[in-house]
PDB file of N, CA and C in Angstrom:
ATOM      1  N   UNK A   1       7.730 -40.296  -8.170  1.00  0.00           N
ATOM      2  CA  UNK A   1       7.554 -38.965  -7.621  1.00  0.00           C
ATOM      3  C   UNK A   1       6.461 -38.239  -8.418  1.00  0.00           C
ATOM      4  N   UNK A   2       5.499 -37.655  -7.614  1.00  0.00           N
ATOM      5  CA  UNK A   2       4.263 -37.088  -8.694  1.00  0.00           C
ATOM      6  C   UNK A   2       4.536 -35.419  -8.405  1.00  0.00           C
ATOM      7  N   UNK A   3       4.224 -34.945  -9.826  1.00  0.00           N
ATOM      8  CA  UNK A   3       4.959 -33.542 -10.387  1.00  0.00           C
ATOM      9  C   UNK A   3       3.326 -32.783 -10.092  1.00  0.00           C
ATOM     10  N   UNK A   4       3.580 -31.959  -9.001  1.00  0.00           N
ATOM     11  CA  UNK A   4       2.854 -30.871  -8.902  1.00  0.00           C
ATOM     12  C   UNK A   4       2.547 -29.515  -9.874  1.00  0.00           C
ATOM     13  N   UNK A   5       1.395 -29.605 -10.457  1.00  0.00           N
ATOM     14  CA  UNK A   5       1.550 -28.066 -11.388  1.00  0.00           C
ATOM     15  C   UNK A   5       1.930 -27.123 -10.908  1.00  0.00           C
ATOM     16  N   UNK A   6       2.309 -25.601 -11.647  1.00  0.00           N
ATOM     17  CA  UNK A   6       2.990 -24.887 -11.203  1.00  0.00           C
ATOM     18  C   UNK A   6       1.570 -24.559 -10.461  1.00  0.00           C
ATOM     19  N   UNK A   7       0.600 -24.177 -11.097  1.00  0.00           N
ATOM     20  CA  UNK A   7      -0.675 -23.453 -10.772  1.00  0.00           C
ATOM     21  C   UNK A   7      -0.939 -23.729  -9.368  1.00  0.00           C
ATOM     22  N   UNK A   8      -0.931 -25.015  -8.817  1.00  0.00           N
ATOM     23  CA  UNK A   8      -0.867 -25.474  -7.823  1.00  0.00           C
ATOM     24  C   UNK A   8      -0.348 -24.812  -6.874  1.00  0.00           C
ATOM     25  N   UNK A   9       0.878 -24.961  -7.161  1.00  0.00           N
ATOM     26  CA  UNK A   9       1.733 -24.555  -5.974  1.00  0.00           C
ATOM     27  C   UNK A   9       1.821 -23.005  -6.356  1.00  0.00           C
ATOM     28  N   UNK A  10       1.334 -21.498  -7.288  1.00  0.00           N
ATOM     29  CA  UNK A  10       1.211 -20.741  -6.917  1.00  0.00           C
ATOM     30  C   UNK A  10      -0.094 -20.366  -6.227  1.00  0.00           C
ATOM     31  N   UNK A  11      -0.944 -21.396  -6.562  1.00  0.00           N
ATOM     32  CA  UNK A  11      -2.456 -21.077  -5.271  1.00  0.00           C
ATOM     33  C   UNK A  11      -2.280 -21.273  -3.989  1.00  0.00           C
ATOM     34  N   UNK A  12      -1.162 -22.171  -3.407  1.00  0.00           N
ATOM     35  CA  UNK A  12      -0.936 -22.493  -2.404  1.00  0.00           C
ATOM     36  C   UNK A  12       0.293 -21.182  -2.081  1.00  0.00           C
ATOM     37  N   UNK A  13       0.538 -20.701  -2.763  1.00  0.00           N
ATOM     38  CA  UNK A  13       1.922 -19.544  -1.904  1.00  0.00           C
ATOM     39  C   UNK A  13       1.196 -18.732  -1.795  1.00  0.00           C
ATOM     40  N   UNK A  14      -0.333 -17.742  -3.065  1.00  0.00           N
ATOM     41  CA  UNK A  14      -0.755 -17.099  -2.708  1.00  0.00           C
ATOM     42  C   UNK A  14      -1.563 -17.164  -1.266  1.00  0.00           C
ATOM     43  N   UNK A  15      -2.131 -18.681  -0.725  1.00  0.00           N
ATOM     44  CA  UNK A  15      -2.939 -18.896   0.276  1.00  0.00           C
ATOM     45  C   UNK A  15      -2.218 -18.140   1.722  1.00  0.00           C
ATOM     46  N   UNK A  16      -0.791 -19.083   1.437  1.00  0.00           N
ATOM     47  CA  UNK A  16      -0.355 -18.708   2.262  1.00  0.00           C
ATOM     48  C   UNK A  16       0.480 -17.205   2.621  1.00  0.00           C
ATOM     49  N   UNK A  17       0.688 -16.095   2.200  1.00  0.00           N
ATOM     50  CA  UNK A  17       0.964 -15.163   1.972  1.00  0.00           C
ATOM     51  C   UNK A  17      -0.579 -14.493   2.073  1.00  0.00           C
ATOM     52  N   UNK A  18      -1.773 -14.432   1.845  1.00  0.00           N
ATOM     53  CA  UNK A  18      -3.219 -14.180   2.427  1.00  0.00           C
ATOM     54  C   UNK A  18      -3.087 -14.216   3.870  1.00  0.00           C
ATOM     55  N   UNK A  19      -2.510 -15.580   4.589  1.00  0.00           N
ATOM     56  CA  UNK A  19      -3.070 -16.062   5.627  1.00  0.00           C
ATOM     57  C   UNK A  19      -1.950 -15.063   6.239  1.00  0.00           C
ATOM     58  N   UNK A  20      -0.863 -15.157   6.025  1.00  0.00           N
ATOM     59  CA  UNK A  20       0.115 -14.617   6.895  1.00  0.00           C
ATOM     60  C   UNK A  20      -0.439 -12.660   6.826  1.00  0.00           C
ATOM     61  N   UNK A  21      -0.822 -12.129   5.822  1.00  0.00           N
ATOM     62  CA  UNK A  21      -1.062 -10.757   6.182  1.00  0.00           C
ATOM     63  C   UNK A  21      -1.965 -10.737   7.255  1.00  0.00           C
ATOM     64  N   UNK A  22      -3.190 -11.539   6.838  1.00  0.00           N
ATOM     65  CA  UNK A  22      -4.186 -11.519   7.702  1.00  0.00           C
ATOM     66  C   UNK A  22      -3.553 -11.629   9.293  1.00  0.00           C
ATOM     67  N   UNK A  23      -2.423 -12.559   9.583  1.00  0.00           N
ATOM     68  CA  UNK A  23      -2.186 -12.753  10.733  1.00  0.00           C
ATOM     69  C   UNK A  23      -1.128 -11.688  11.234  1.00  0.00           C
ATOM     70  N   UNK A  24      -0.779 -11.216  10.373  1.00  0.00           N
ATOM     71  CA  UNK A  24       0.694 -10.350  11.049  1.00  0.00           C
ATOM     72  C   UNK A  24      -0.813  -8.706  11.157  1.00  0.00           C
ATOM     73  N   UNK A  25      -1.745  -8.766  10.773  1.00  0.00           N
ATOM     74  CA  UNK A  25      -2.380  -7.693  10.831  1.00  0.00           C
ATOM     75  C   UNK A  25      -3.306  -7.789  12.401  1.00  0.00           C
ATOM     76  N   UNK A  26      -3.949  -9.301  12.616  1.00  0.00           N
ATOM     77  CA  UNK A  26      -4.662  -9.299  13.500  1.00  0.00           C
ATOM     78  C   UNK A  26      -3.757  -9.346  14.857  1.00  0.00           C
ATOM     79  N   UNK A  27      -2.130  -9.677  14.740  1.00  0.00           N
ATOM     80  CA  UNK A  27      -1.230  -9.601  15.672  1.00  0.00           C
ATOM     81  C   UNK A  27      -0.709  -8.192  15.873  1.00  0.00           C
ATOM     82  N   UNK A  28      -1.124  -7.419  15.065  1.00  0.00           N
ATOM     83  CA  UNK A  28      -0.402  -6.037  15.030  1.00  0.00           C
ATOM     84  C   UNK A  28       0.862  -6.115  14.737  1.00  0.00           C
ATOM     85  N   UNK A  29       1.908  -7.065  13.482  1.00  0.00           N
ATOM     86  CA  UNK A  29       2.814  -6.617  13.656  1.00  0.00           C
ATOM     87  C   UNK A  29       3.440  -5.789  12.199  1.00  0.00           C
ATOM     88  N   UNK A  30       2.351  -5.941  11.445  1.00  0.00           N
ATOM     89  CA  UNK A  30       2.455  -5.230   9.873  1.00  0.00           C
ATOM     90  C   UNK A  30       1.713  -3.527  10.079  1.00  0.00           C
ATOM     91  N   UNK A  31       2.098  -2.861   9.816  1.00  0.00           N
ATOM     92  CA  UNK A  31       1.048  -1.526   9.284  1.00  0.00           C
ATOM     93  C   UNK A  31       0.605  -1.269   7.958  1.00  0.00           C
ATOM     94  N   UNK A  32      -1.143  -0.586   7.933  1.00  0.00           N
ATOM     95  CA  UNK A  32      -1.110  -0.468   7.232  1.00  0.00           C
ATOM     96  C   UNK A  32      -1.522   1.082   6.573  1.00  0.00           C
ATOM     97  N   UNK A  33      -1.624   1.417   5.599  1.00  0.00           N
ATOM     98  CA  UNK A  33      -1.563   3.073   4.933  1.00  0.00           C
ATOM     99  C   UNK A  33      -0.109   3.765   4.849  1.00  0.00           C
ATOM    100  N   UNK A  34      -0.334   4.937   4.134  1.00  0.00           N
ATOM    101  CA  UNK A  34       0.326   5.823   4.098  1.00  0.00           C
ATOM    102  C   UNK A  34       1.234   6.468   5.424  1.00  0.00           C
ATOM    103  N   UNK A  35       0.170   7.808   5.692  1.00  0.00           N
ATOM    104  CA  UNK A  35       0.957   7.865   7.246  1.00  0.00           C
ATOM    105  C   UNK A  35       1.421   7.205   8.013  1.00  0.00           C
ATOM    106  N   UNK A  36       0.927   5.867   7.923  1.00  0.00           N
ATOM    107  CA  UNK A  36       1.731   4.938   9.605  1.00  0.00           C
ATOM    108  C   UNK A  36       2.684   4.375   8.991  1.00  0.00           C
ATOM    109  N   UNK A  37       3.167   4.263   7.512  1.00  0.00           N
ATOM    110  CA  UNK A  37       4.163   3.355   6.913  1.00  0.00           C
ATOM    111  C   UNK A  37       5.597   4.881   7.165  1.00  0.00           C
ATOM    112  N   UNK A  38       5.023   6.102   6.672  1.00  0.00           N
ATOM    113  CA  UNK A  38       5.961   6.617   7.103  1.00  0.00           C
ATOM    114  C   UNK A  38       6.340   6.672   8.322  1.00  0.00           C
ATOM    115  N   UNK A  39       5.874   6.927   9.856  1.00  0.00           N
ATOM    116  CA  UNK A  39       5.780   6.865  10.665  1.00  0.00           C
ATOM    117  C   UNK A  39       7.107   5.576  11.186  1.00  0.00           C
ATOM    118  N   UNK A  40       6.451   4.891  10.665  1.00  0.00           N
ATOM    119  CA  UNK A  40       7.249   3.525  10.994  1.00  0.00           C
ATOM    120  C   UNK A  40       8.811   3.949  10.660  1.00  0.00           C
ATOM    121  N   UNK A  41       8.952   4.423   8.915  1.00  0.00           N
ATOM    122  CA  UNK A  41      10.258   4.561   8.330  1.00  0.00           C
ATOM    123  C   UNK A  41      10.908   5.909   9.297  1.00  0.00           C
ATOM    124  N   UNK A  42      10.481   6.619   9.603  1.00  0.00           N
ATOM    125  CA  UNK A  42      11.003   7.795  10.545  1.00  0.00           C
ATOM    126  C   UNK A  42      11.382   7.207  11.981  1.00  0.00           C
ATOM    127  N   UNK A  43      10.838   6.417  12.144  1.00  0.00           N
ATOM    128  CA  UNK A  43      11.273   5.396  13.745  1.00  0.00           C
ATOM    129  C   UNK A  43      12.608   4.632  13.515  1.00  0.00           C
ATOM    130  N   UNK A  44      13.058   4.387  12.198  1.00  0.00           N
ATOM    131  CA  UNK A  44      14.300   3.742  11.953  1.00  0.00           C
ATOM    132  C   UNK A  44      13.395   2.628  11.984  1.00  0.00           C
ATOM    133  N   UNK A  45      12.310   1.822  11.753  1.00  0.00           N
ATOM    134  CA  UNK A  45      12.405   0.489  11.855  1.00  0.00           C
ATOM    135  C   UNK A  45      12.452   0.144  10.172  1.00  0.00           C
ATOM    136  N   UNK A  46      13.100  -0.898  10.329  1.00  0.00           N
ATOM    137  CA  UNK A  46      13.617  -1.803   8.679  1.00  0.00           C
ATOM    138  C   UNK A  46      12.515  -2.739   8.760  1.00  0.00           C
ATOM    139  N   UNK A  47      12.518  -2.838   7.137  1.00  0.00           N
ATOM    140  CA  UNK A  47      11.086  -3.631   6.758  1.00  0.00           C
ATOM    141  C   UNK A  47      10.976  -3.552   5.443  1.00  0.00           C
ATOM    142  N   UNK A  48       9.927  -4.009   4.828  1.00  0.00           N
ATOM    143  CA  UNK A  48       9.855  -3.630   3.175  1.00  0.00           C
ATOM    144  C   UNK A  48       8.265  -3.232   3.259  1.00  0.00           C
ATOM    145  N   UNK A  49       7.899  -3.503   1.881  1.00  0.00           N
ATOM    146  CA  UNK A  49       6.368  -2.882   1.474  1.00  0.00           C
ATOM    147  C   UNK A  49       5.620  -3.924   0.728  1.00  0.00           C
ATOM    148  N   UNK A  50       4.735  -4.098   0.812  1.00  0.00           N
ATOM    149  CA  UNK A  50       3.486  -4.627   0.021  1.00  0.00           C
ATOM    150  C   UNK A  50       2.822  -3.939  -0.669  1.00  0.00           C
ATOM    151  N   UNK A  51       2.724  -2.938  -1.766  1.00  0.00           N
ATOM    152  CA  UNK A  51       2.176  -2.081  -2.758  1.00  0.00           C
ATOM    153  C   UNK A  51       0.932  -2.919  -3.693  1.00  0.00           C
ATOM    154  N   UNK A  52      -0.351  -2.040  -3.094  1.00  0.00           N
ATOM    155  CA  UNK A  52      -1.301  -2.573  -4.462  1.00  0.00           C
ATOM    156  C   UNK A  52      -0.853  -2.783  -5.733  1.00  0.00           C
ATOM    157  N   UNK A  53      -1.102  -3.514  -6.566  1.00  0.00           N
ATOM    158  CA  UNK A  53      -1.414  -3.169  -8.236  1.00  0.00           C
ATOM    159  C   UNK A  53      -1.319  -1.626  -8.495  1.00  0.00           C
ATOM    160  N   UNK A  54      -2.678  -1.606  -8.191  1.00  0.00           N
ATOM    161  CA  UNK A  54      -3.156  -0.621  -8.725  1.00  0.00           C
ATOM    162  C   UNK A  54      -3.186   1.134  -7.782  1.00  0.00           C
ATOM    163  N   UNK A  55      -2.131   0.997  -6.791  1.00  0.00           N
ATOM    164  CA  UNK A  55      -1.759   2.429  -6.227  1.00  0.00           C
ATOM    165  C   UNK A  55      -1.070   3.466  -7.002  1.00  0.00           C
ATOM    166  N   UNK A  56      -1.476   4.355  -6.778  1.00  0.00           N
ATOM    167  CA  UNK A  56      -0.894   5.774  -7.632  1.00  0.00           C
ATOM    168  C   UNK A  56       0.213   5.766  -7.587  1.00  0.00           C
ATOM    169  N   UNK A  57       0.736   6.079  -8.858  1.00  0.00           N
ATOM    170  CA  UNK A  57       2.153   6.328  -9.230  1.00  0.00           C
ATOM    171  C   UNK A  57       2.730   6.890  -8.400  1.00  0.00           C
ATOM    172  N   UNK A  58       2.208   8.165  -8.157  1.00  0.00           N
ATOM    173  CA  UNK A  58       2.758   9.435  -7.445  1.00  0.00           C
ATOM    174  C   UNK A  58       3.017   8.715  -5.621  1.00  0.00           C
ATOM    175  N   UNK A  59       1.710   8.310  -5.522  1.00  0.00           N
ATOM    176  CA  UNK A  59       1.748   7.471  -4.182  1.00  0.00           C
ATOM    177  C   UNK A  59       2.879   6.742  -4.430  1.00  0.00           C
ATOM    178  N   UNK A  60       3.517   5.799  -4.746  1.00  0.00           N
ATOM    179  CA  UNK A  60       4.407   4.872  -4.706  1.00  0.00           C
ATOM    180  C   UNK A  60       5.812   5.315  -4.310  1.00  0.00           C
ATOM    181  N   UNK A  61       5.794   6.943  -6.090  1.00  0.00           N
ATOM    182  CA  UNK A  61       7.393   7.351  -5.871  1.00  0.00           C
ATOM    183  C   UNK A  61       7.360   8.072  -4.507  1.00  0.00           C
ATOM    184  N   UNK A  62       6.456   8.546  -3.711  1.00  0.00           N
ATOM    185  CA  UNK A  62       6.734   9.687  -2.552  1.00  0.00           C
ATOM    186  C   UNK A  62       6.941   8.475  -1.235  1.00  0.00           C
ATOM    187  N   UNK A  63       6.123   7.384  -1.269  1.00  0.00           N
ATOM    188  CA  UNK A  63       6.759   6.567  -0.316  1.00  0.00           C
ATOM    189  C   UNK A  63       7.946   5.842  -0.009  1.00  0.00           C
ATOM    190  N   UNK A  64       8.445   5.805  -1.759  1.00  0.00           N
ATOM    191  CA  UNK A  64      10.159   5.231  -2.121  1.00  0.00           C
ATOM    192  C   UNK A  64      11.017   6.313  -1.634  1.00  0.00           C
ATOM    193  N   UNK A  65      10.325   7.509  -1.341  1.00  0.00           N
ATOM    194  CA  UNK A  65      11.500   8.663  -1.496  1.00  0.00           C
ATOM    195  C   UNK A  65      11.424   8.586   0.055  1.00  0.00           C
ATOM    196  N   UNK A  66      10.284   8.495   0.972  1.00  0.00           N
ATOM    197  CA  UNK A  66      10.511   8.273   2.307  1.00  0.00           C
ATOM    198  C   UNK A  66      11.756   7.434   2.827  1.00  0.00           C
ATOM    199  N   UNK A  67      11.916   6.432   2.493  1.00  0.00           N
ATOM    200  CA  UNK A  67      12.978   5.724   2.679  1.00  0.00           C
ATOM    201  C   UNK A  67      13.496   4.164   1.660  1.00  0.00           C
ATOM    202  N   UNK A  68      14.530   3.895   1.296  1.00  0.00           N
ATOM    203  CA  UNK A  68      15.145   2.865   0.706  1.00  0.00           C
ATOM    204  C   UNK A  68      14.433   1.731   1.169  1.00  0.00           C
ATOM    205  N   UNK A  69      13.188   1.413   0.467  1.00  0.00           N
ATOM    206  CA  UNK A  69      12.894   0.241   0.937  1.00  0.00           C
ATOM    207  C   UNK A  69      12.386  -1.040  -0.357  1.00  0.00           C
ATOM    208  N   UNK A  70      12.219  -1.962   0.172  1.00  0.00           N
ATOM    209  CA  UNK A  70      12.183  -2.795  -0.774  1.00  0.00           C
ATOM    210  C   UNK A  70      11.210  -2.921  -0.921  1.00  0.00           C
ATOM    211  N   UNK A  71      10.202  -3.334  -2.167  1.00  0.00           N
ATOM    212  CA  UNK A  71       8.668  -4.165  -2.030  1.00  0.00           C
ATOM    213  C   UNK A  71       8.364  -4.506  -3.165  1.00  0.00           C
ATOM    214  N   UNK A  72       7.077  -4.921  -3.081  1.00  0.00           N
ATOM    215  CA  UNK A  72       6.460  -6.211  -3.775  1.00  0.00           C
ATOM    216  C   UNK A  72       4.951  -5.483  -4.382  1.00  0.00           C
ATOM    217  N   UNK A  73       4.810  -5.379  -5.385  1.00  0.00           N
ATOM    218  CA  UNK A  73       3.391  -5.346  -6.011  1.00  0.00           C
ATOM    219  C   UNK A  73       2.735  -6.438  -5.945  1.00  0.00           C
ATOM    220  N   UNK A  74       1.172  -6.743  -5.504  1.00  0.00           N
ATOM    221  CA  UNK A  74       0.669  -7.689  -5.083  1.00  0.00           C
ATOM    222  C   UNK A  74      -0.406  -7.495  -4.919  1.00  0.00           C
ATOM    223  N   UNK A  75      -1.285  -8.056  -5.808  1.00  0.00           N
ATOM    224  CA  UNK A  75      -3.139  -7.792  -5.544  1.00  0.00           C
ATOM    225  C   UNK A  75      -3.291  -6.126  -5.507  1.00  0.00           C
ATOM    226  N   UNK A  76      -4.584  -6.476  -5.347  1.00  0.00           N
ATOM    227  CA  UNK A  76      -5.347  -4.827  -6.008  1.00  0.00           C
ATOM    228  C   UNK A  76      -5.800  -3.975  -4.281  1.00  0.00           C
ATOM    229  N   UNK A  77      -5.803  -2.834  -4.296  1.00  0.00           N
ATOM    230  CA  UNK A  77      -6.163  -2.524  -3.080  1.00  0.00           C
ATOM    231  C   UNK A  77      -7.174  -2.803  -2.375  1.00  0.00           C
ATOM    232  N   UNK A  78      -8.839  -3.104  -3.265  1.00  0.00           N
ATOM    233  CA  UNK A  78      -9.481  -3.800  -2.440  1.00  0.00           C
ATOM    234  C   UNK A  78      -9.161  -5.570  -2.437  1.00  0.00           C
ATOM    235  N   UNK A  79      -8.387  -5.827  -3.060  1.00  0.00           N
ATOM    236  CA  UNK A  79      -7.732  -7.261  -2.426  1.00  0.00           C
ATOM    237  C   UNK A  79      -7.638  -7.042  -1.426  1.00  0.00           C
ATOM    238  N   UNK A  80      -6.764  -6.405  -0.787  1.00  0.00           N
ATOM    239  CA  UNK A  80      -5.474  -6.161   0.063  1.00  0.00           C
ATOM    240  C   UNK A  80      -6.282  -5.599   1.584  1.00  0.00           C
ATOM    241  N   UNK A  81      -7.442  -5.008   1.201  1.00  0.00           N
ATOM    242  CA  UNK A  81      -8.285  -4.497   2.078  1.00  0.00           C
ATOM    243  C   UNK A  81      -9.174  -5.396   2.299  1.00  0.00           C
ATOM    244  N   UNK A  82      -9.659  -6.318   1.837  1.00  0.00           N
ATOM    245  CA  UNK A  82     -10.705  -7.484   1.805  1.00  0.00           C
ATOM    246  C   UNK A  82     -10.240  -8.384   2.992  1.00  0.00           C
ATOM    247  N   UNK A  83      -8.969  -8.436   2.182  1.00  0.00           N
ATOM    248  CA  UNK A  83      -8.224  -9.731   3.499  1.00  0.00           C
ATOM    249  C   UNK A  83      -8.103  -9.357   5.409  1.00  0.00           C
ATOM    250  N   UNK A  84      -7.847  -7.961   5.211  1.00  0.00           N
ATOM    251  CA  UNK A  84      -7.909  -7.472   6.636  1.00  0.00           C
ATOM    252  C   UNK A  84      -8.878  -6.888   7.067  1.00  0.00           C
ATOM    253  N   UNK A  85     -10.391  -6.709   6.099  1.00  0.00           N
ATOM    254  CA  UNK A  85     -11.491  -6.379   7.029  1.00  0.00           C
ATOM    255  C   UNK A  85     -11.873  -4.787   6.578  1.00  0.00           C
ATOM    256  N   UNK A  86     -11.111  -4.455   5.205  1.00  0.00           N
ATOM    257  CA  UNK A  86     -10.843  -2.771   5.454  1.00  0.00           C
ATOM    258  C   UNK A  86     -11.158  -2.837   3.686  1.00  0.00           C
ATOM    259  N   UNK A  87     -11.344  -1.687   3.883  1.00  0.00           N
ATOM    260  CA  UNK A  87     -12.955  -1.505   2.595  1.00  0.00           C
ATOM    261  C   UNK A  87     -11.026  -1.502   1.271  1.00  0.00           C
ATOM    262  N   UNK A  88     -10.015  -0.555   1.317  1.00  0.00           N
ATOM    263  CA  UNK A  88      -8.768  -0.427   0.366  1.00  0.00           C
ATOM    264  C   UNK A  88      -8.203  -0.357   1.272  1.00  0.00           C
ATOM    265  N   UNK A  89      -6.780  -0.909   0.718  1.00  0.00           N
ATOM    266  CA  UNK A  89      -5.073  -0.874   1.489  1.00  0.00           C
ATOM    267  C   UNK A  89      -4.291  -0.654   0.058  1.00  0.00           C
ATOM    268  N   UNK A  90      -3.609   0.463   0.083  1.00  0.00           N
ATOM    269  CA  UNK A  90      -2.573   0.118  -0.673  1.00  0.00           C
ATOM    270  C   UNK A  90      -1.037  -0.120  -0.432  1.00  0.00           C
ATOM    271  N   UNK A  91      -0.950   0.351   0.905  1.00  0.00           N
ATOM    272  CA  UNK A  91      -0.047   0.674   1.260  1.00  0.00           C
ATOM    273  C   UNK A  91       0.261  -0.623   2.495  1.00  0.00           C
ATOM    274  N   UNK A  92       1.914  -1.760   2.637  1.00  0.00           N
ATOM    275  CA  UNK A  92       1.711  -2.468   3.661  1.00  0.00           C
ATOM    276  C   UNK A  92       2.779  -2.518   4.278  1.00  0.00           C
ATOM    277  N   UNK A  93       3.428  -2.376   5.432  1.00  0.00           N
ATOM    278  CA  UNK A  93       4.977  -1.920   6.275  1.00  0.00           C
ATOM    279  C   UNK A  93       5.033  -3.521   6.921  1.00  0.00           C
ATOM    280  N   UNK A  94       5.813  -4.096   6.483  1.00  0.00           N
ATOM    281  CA  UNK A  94       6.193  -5.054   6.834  1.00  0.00           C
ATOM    282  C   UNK A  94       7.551  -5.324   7.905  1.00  0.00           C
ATOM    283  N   UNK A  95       7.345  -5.356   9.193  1.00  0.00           N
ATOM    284  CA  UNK A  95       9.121  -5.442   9.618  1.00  0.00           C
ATOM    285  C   UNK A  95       9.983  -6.544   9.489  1.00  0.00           C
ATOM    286  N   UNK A  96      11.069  -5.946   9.400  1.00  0.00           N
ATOM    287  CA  UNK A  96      12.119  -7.190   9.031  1.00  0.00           C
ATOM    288  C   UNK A  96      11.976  -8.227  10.430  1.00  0.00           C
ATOM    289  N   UNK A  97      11.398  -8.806  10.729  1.00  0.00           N
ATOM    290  CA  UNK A  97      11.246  -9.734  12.393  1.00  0.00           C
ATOM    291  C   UNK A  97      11.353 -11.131  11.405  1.00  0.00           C
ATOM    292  N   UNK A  98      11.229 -12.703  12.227  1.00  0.00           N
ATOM    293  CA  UNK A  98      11.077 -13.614  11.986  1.00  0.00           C
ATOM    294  C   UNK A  98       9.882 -13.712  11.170  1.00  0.00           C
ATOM    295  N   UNK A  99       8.804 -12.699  11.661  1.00  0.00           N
ATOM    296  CA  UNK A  99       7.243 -12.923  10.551  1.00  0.00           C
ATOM    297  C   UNK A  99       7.855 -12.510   9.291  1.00  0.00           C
ATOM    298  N   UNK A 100       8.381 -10.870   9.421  1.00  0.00           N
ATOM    299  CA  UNK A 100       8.499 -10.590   7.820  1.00  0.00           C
ATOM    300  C   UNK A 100       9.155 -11.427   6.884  1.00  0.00           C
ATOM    301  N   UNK A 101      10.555 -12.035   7.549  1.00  0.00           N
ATOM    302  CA  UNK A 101      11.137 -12.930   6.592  1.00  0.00           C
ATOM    303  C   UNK A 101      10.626 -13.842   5.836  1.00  0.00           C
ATOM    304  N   UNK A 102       9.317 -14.259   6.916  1.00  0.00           N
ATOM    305  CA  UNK A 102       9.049 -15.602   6.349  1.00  0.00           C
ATOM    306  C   UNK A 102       7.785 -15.501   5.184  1.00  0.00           C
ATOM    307  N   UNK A 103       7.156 -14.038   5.335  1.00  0.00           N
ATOM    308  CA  UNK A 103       6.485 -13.466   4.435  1.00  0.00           C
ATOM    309  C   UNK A 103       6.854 -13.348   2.809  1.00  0.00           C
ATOM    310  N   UNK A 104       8.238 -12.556   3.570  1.00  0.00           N
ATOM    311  CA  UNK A 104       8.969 -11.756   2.378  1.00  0.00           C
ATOM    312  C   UNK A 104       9.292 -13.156   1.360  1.00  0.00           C
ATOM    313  N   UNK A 105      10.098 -14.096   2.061  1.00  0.00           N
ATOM    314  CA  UNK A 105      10.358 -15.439   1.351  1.00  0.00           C
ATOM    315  C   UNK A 105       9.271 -16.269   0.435  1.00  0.00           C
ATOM    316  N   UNK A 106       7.928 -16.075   1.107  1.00  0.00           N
ATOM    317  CA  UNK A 106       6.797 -16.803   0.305  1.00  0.00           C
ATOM    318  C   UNK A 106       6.738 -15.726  -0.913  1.00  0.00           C
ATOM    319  N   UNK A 107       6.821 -14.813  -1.044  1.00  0.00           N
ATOM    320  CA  UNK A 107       6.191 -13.283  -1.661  1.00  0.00           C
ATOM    321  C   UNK A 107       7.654 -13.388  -3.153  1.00  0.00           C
ATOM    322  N   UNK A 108       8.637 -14.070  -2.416  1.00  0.00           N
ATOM    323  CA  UNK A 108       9.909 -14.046  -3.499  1.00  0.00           C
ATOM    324  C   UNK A 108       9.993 -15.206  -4.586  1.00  0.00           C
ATOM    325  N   UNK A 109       9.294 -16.015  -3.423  1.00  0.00           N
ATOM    326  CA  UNK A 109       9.127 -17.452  -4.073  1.00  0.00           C
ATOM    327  C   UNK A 109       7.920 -17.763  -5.323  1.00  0.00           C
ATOM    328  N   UNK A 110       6.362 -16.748  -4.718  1.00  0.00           N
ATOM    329  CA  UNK A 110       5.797 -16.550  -5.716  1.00  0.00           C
ATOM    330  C   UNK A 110       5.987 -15.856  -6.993  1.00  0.00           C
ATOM    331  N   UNK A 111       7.005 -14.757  -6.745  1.00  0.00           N
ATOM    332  CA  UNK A 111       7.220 -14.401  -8.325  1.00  0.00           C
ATOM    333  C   UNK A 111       8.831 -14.732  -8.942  1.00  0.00           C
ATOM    334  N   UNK A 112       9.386 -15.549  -8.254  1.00  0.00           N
ATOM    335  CA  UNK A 112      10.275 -16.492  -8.882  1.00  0.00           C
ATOM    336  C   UNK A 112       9.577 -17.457  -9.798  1.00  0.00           C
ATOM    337  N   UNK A 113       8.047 -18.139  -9.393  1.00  0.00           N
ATOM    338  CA  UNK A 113       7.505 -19.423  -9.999  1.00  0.00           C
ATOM    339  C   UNK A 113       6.861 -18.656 -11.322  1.00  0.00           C
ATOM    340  N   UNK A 114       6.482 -16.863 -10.814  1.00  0.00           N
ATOM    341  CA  UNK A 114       5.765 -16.223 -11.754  1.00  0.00           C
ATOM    342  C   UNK A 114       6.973 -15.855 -13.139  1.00  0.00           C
ATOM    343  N   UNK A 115       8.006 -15.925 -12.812  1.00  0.00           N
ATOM    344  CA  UNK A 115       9.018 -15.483 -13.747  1.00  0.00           C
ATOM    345  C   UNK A 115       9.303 -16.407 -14.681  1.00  0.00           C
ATOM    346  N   UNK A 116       8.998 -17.705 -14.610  1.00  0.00           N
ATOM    347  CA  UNK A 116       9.144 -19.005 -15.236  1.00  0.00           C
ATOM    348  C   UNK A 116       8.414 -18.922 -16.758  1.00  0.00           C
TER     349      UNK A 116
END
């Protein structure tokens, strides 16, 4: 049996977790910013967040206070904006659907390997 580095297989979760924003964005089923993430949380829809690195504090606690949601720090905002075509993102509304799960799962899995 040949032993894959970890490095490996976190370039490959980050790939895939890239590919999937990119796609849940060009499908319309992620939002992204401020206003439309609240928007979303005022609609009752369940979901979590994708938070830049590097988004404002203040930004972060006023979107936690919008609603109980879960998320993930992950790349820098022009990361996050690069991947979908958009100059910064800090902000990413993910819904709980079959996409988000399978998002959320790569996104858990990468910083499970990162916790090692």
């Amino acid at each position: 049996m040949v032993k894959i580095p970890e490095e490996e297989i976190e370039k490959k979760l980050l790939k895939q977790i890239i590919n999937l924003i990119q796609i849940g964005w060009r499908g319309r089923i992620i939002t992204i910013g401020y206003d439309e993430t609240v928007k979303q949380i005022k609609k009752g829809r369940k979901g979590f967040l994708i938070l830049a690195e590097d988004i404002a504090e203040r930004t972060k606690r006023n979107i936690l206070k919008e609603g109980n949601l879960e998320y993930f720090q992950l790349f820098t905002k022009s990361q996050l904006g690069n991947f979908i075509g958009k100059k910064e993102v800090g902000i990413i509304f993910v819904p709980t659907t079959k996409f988000g799960l399978k998002l959320k799962g790569l996104i858990a899995q990468y910083f499970e390997l990162k916790r090692r």
